[in-house]
N, C-alpha and C. Protein backbone atom coordinates (compact mmCIF):
# COMPACT_ATOMS: atom_id res chain seq x y z
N UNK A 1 -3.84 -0.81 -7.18
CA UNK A 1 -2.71 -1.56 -7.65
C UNK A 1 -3.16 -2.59 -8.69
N UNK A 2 -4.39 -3.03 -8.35
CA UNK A 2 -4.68 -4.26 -9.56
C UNK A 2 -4.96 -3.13 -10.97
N UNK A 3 -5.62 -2.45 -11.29
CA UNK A 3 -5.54 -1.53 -12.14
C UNK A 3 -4.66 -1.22 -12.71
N UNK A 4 -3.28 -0.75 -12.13
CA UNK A 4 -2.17 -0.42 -12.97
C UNK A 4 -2.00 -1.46 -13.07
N UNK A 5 -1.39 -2.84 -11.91
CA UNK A 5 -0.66 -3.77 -12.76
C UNK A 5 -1.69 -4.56 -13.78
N UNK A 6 -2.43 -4.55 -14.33
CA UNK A 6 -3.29 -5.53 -15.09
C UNK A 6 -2.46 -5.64 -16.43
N UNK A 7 -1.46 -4.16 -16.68
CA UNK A 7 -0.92 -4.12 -18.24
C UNK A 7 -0.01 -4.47 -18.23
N UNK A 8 1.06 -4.85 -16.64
CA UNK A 8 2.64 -5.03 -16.52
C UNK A 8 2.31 -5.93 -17.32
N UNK A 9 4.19 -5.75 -18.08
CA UNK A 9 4.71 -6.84 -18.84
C UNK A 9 5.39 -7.81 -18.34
N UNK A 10 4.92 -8.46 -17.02
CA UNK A 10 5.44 -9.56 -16.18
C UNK A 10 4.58 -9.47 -14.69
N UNK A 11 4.11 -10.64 -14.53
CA UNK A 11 3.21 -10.78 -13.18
C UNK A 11 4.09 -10.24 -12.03
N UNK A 12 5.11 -11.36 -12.15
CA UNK A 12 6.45 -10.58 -10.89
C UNK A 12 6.63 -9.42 -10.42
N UNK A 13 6.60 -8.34 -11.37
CA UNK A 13 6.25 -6.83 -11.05
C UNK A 13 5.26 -6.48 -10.06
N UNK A 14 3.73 -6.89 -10.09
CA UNK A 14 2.97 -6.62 -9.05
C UNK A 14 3.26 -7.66 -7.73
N UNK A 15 3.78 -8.86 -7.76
CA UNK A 15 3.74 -9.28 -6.73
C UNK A 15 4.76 -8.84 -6.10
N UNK A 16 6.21 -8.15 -6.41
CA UNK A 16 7.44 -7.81 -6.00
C UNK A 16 6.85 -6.79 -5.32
N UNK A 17 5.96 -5.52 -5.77
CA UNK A 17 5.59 -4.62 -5.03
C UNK A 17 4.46 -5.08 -4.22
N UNK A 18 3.33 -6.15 -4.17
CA UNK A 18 2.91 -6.45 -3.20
C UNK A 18 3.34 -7.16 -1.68
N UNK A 19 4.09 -7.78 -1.84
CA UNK A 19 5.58 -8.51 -1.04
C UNK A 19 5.86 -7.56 -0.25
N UNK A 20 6.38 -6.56 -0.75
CA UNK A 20 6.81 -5.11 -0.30
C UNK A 20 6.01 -4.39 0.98
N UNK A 21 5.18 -4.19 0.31
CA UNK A 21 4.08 -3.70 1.06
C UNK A 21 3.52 -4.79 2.15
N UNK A 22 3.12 -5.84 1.78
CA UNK A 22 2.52 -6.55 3.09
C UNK A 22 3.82 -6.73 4.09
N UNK A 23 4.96 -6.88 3.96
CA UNK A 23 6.13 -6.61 4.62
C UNK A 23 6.04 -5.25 5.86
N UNK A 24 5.92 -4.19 4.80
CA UNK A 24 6.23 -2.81 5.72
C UNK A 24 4.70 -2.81 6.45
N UNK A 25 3.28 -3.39 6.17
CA UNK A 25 2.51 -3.61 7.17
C UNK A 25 2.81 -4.75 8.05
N UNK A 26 3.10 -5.81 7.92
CA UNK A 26 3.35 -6.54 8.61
C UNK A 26 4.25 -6.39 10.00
N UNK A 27 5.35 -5.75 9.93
CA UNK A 27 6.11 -5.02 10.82
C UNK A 27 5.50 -3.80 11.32
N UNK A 28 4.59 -3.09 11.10
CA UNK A 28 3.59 -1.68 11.69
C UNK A 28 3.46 -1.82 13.28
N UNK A 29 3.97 -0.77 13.40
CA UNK A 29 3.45 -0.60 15.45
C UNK A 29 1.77 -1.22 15.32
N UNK A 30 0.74 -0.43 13.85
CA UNK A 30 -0.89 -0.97 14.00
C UNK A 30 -0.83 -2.66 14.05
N UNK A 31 -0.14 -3.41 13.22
CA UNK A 31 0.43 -4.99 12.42
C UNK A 31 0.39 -5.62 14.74
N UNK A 32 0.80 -5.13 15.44
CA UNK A 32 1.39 -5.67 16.59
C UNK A 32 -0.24 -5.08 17.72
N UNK A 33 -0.20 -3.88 17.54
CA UNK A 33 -1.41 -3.17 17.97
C UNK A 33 -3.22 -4.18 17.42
N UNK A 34 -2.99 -4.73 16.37
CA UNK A 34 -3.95 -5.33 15.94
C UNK A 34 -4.03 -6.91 16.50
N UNK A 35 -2.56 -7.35 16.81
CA UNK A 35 -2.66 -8.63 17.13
C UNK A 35 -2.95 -8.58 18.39
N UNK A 36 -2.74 -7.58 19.52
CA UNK A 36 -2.48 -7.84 20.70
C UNK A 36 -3.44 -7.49 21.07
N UNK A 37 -4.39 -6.32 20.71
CA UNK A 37 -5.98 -6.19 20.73
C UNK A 37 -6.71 -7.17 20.60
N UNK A 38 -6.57 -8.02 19.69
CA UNK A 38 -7.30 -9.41 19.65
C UNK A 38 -6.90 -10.49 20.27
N UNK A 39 -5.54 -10.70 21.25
CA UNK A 39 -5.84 -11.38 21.71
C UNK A 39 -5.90 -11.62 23.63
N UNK A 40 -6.46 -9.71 23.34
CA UNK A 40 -6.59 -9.43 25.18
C UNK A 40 -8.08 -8.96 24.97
N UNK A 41 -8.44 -9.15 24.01
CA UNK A 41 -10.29 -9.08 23.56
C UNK A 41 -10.45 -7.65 23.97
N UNK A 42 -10.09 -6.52 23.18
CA UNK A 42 -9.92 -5.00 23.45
C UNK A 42 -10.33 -4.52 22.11
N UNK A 43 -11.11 -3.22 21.60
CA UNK A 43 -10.55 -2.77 20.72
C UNK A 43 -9.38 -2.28 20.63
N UNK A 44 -8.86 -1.79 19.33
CA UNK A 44 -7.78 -1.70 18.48
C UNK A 44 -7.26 -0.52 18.78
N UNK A 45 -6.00 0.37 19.40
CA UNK A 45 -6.21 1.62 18.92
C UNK A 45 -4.92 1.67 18.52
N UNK A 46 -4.80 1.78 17.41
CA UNK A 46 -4.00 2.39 16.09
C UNK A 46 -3.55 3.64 16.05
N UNK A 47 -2.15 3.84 16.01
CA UNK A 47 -1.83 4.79 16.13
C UNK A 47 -1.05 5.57 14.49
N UNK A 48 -0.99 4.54 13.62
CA UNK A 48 -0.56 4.77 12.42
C UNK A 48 -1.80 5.76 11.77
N UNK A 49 -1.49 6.79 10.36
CA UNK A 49 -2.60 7.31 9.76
C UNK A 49 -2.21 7.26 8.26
N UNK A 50 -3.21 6.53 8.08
CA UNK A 50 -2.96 5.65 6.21
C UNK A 50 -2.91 6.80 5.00
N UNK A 51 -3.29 8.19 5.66
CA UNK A 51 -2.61 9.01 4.79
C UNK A 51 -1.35 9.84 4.85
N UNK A 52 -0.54 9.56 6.17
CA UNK A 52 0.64 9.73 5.99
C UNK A 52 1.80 8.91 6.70
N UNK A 53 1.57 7.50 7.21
CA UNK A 53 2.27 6.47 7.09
C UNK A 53 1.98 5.19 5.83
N UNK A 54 2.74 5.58 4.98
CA UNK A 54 2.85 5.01 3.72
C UNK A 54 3.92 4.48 3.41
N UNK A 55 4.56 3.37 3.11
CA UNK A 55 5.82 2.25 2.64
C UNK A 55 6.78 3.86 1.47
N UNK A 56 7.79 3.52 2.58
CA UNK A 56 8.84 3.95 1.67
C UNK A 56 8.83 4.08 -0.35
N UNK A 57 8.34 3.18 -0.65
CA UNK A 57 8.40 3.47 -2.14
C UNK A 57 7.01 3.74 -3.12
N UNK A 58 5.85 3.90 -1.86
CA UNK A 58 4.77 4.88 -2.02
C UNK A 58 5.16 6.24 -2.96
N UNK A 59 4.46 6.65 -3.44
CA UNK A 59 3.47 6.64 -4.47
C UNK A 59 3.93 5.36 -5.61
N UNK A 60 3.27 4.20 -5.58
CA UNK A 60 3.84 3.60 -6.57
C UNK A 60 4.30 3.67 -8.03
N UNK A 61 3.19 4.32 -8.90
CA UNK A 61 3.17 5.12 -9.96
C UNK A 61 3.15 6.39 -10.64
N UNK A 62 4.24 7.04 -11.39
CA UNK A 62 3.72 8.24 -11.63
C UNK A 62 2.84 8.36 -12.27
N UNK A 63 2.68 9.82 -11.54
CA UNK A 63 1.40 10.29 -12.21
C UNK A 63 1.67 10.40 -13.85
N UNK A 64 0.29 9.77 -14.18
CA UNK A 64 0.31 10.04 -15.89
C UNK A 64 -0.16 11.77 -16.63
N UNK A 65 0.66 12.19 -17.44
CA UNK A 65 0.46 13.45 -17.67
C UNK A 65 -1.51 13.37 -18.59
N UNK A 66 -2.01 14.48 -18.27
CA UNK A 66 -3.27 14.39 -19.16
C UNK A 66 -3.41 16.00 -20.01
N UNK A 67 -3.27 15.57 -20.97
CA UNK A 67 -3.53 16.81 -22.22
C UNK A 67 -4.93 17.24 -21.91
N UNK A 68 -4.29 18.56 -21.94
CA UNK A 68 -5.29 19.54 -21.88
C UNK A 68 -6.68 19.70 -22.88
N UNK A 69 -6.13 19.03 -24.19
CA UNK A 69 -6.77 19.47 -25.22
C UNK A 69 -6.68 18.11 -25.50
N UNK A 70 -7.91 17.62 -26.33
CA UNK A 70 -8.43 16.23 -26.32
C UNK A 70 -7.82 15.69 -27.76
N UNK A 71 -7.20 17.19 -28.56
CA UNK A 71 -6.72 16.54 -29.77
C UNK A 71 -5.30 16.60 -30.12
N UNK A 72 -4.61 17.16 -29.13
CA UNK A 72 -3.15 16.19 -28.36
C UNK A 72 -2.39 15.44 -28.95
């Protein structure tokens, strides 16, 4: 995310989608699972999987098209 947003044409843009996101983790069955593990001195067990519980407006960016031919 710092990568793409480095070129937005307004800071607000990355923080609106970071907001976002620490939100839909923040509320996570793991977000409650992580607090309550730490404070019954347990490991963690997580039941979320970060490649297919992802925030609703995941994939953030489209994909950029790439020419085949370098002189395009």
């Amino acid at each position: 995310m710092i990568y793409q947003m480095a070129g937005a044409r307004w800071p607000m843009t990355a923080h609106k989608l970071e907001s976002v996101s620490y939100h839909y983790i923040g509320v996570s069955p793991d977000a409650l699972e992580g607090a309550a593990s730490f404070l019954e001195k347990r490991p963690p067990e997580f039941a979320m999987d970060p490649a297919k519980d992802m925030p609703p407006e995941y994939p953030w960016f489209p994909e950029q098209p790439f020419p085949k031919n370098v002189q395009e």
